[in-house]
Protein backbone atom coordinates (compact mmCIF):
# COMPACT_ATOMS: atom_id res chain seq x y z
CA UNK A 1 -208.50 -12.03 -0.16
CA UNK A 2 -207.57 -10.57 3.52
CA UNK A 3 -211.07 -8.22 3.01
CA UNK A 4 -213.38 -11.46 1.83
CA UNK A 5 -211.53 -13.18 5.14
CA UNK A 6 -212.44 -10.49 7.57
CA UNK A 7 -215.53 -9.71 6.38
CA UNK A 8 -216.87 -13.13 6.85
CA UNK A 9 -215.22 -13.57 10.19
CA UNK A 10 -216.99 -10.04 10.87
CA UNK A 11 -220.64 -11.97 10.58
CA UNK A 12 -222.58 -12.89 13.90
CA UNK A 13 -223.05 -15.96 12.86
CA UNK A 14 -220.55 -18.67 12.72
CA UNK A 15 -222.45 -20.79 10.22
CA UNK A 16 -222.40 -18.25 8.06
CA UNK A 17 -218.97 -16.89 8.38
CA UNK A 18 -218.13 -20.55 8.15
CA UNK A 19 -220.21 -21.10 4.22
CA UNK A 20 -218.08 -17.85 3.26
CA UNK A 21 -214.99 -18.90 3.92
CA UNK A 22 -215.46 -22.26 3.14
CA UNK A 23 -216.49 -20.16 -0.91
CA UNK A 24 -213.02 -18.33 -0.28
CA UNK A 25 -210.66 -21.25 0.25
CA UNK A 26 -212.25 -23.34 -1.98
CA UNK A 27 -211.24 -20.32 -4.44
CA UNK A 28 -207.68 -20.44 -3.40
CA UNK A 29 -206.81 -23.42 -1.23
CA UNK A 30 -203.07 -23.05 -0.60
CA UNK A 31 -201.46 -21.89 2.36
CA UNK A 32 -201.57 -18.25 2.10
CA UNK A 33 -205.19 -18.64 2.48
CA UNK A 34 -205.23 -20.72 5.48
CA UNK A 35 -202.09 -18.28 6.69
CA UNK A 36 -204.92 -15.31 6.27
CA UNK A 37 -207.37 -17.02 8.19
CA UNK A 38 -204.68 -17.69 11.24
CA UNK A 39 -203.54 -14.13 11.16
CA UNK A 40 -207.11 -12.33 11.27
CA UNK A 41 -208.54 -14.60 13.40
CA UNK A 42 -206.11 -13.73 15.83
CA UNK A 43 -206.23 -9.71 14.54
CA UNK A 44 -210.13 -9.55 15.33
CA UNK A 45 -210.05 -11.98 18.46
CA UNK A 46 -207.14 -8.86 19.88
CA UNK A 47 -209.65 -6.18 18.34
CA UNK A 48 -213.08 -7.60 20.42
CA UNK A 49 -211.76 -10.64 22.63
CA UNK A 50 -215.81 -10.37 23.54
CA UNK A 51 -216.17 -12.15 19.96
CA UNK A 52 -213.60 -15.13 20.44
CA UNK A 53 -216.29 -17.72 21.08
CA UNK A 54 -218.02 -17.03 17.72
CA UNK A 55 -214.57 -16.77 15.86
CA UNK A 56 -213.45 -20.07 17.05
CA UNK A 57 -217.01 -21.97 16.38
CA UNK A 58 -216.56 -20.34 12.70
CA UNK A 59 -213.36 -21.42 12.40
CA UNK A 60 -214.08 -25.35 14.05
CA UNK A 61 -217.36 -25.29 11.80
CA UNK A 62 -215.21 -24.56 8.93
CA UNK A 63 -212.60 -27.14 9.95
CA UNK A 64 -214.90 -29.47 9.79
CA UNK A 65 -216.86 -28.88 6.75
CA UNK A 66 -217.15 -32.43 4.86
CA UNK A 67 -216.81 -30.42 1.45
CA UNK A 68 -213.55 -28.52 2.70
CA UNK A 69 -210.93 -29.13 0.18
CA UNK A 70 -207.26 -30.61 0.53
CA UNK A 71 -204.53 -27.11 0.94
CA UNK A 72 -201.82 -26.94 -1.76
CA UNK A 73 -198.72 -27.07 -0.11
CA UNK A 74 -194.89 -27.75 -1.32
CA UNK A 75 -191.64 -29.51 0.15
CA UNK A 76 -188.62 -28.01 0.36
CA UNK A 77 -187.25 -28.91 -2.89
CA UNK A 78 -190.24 -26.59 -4.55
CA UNK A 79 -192.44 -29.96 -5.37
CA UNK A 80 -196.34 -30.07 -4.59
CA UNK A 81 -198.08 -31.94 -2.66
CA UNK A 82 -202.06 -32.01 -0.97
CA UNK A 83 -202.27 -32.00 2.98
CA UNK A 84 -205.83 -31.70 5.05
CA UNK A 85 -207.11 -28.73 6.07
CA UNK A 86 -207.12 -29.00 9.44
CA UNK A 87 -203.26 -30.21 9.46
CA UNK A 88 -202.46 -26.96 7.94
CA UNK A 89 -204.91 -24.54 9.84
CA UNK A 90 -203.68 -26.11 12.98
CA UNK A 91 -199.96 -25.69 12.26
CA UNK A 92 -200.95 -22.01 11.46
CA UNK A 93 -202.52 -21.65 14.92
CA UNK A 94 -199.72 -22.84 16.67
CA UNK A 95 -197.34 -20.74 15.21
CA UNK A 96 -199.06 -17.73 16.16
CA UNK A 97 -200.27 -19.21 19.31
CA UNK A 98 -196.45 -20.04 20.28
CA UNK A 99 -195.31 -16.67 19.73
CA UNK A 100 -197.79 -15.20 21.66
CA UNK A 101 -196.85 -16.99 24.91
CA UNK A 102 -193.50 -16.31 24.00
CA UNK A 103 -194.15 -12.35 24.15
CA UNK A 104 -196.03 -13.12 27.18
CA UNK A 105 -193.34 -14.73 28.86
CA UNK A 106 -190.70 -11.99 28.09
CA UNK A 107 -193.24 -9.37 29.53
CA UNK A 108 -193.93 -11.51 32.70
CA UNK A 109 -189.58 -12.11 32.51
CA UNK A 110 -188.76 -7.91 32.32
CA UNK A 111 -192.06 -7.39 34.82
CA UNK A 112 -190.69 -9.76 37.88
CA UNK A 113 -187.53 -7.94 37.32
CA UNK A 114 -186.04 -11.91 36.50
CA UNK A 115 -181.81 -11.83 36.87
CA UNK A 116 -180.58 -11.11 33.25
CA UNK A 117 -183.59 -9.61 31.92
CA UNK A 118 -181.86 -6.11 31.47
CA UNK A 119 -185.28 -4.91 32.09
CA UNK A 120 -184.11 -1.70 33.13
CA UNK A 121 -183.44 -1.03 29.87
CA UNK A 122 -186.85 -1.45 28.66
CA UNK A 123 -188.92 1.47 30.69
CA UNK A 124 -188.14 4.20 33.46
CA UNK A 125 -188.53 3.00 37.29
CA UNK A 126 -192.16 4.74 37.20
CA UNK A 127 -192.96 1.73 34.76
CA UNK A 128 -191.81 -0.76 36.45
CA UNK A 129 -194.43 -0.94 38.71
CA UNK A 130 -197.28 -1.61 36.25
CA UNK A 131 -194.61 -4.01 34.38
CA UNK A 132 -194.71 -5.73 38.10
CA UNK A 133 -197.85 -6.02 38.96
CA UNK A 134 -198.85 -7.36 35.32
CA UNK A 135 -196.27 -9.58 35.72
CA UNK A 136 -197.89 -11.11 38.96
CA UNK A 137 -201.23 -11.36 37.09
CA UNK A 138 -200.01 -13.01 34.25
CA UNK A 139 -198.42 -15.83 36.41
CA UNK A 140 -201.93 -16.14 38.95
CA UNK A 141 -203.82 -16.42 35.49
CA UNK A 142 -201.42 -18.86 33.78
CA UNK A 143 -198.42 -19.64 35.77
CA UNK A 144 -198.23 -23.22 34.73
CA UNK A 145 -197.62 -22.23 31.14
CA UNK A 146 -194.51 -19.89 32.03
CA UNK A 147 -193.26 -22.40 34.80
CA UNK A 148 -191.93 -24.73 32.08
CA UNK A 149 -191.22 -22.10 29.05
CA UNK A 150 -188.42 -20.12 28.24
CA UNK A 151 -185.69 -18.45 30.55
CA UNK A 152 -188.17 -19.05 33.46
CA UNK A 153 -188.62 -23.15 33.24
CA UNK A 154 -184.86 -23.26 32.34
CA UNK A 155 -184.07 -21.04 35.69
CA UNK A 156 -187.00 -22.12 37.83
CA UNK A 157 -185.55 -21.86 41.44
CA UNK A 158 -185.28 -17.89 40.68
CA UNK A 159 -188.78 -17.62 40.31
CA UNK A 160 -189.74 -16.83 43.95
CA UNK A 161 -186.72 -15.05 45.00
CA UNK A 162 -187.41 -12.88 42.41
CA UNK A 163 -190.62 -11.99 43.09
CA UNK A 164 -190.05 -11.84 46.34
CA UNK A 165 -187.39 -8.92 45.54
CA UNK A 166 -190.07 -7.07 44.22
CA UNK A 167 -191.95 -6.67 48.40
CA UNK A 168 -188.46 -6.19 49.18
CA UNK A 169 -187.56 -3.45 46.96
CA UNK A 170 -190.22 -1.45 47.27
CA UNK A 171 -191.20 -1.67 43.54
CA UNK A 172 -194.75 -2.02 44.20
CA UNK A 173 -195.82 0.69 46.50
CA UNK A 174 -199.19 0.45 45.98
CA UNK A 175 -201.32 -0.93 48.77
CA UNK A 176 -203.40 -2.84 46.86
CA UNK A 177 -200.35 -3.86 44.39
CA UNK A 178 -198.64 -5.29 47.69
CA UNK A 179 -201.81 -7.25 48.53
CA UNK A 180 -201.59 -8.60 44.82
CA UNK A 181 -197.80 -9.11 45.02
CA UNK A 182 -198.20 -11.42 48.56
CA UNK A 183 -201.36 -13.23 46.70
CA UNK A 184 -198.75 -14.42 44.05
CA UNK A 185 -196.13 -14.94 46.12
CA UNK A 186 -197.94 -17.59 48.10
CA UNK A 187 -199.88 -19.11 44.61
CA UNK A 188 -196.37 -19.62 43.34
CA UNK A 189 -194.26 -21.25 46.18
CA UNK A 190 -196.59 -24.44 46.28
CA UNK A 191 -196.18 -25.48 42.44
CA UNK A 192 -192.43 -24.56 42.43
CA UNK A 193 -191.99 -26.62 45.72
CA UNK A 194 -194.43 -29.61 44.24
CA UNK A 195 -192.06 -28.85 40.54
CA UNK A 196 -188.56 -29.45 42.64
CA UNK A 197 -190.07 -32.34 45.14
CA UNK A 198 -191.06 -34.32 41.82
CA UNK A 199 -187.71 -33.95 39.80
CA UNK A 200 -185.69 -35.49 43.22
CA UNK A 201 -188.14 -38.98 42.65
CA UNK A 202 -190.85 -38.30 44.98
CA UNK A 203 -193.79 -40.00 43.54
């Protein structure tokens, strides 16, 4: 089933990927073949992230198919019972979507050398820089979603300092890593003072 799945996400065209899979899960619809369209959607979206656009229209044209069927599913007591396509598709998605962030977090964590990380333990000191400055691209790219996730939204008021350890330290040595490093710094002390003025009762 995985090969019919990834060859029809493979087509150029997402109406067409989208008739083929709507033939493969009306052949099987349960949840390991929603589950296979989750996980390879994600695979070849990793493998080309140029194709993401078409993988995604395949995917919503599929979704929203009127002749998609109802997925098999069962409780926790073994019994079956019918649930909508998209419910289960999307429920998929998040799961892998969730632990994606959640890897990306613990890289950006272990990069900004964040207290308790241990991430010292993870790579020599010649790595760290690279850990670093991904680190301070990940948060100028997506801060907001790591600002209130994880070990960093629970320990927010380290944020900064910690980064700011990193100029200090001389982790980034790089001249153009420093100019990136003083970029974030200053993109990340107005949301973090904006976060703490808000949870005192400013309006």
């Amino acid at each position: 089933m995985d090969q019919q799945i990834r060859a029809a996400l493979s087509l150029s065209d997402p109406a067409i990927a989208a008739s083929c899979l709507l033939h493969t899960v009306k052949q099987q619809p349960d949840t390991e073949t929603v589950a296979w369209l989750a996980e390879l959607y994600e695979e070849l979206a990793i493998e080309n992230p140029t194709r993401i656009d078409a993988l995604t229209e395949s995917l919503v044209v599929l979704r929203d198919s009127l002749d998609i069927p109802t997925i098999l599913k069962h409780d926790y007591k073994g019994n079956p019972y019918q649930e909508s396509f998209r419910a289960v598709l999307s429920l998929f998605l998040y799961d892998l979507l969730s632990a994606a962030v959640a890897g990306q977090i613990f890289a950006v964590v272990r990069g900004i050398q964040f207290p308790g990380s241990d991430y010292e333990l993870y790579s020599d000191p010649e790595g760290w820089e690279v850990s670093s400055l991904g680190a301070c691209l990940q948060l100028l790219i997506s801060g907001s979603v790591f600002y209130n996730s994880g070990h960093l939204g629970r320990n927010k008021e380290q944020l900064l300092p910690s980064i700011m350890s990193l100029l200090a330290n001389e982790t980034i040595k790089d001249p153009n890593g420093k100019k990136l490093l003083k970029v974030c710094t200053a993109g990340i002390s107005v949301p973090i003072c904006l976060m703490f003025y808000y949870s005192l009762g400013h309006d």
